[in-house]
Protein backbone atom coordinates (compact mmCIF):
# COMPACT_ATOMS: atom_id res chain seq x y z
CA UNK A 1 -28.49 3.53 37.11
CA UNK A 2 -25.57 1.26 35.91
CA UNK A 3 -22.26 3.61 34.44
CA UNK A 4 -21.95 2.31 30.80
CA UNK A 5 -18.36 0.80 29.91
CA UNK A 6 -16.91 2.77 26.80
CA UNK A 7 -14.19 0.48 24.86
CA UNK A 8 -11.59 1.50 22.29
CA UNK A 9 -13.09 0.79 19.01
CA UNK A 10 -11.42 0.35 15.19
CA UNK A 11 -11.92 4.27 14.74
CA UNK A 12 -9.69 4.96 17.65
CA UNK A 13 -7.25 2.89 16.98
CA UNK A 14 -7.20 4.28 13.52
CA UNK A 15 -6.45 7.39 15.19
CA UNK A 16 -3.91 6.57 17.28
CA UNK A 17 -2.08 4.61 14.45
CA UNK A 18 -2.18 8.33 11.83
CA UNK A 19 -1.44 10.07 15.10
CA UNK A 20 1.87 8.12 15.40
CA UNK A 21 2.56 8.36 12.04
CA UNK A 22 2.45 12.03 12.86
CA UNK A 23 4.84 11.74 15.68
CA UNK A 24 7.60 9.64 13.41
CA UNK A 25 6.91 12.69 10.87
CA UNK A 26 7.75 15.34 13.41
CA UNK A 27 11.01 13.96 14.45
CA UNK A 28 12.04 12.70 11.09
CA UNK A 29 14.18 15.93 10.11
CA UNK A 30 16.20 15.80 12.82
CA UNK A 31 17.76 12.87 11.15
CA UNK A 32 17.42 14.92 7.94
CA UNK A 33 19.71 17.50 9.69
CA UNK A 34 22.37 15.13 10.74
CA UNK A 35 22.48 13.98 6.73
CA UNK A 36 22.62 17.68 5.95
CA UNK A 37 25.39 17.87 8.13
CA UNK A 38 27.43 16.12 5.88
CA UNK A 39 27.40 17.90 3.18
CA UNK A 40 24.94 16.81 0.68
CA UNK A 41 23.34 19.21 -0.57
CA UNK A 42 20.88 22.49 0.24
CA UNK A 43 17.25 20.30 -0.48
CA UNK A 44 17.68 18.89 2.99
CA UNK A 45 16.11 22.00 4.05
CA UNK A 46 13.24 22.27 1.69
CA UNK A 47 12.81 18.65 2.66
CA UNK A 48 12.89 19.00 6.54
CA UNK A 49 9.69 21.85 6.15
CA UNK A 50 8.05 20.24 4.11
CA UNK A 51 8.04 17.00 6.71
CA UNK A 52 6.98 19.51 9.30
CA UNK A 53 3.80 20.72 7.79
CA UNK A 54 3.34 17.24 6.66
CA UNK A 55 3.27 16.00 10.47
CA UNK A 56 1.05 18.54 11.35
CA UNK A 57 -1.39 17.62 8.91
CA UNK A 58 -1.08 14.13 10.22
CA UNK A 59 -1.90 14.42 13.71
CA UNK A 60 -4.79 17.07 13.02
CA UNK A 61 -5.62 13.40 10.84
CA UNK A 62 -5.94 11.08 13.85
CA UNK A 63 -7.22 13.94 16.17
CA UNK A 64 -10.08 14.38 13.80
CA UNK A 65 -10.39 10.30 13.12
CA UNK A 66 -10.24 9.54 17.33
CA UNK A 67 -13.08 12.30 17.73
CA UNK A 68 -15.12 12.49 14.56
CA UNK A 69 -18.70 10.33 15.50
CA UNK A 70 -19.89 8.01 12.78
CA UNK A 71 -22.62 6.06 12.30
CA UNK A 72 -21.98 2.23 13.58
C-alpha cells in the first residue's frame, strides 16, 4: 500500500497568488494613513475601509480557489 505523493497544482498556486493579493490589500491603508497624515483630505478614510473589506473578500478568494475541487 504505497502513500500517494500530492503536488501543488495551477489551482493552488492560483490561490496563493489572490491570497497575497489579499495580504498587500490588508496592509495597504496603513500607507493610506501616513498620506492622510498630511493633510489631504477626509476620503482617505472612506478609502482605507473600503480596502479593508476589499482584502477580505480577497483572501476568502484564494481560500475558496486553494480548496474548491474541480474536475481535471
Amino acid at each position: 500500500m504505497a502513500k500517494e505523493v500530492k503536488t501543488v497544482g495551477a489551482k493552488e498556486a492560483l490561490g496563493a497568488g489572490v491570497f497575497g493579493l489579499g495580504l498587500l490589500a490588508m496592509f495597504l491603508p496603513s500607507t493610506v494613513q501616513k498620506i492622510a497624515d498630511m493633510g489631504i483630505g477626509e476620503v482617505f478614510a472612506m478609502l482605507s475601509g473600503s480596502l479593508m473589506t476589499l482584502s477580505v473578500f480577497i483572501l476568502i478568494a484564494g481560500v475558496v480557489i486553494m480548496f474548491a475541487k474541480f474536475d481535471d
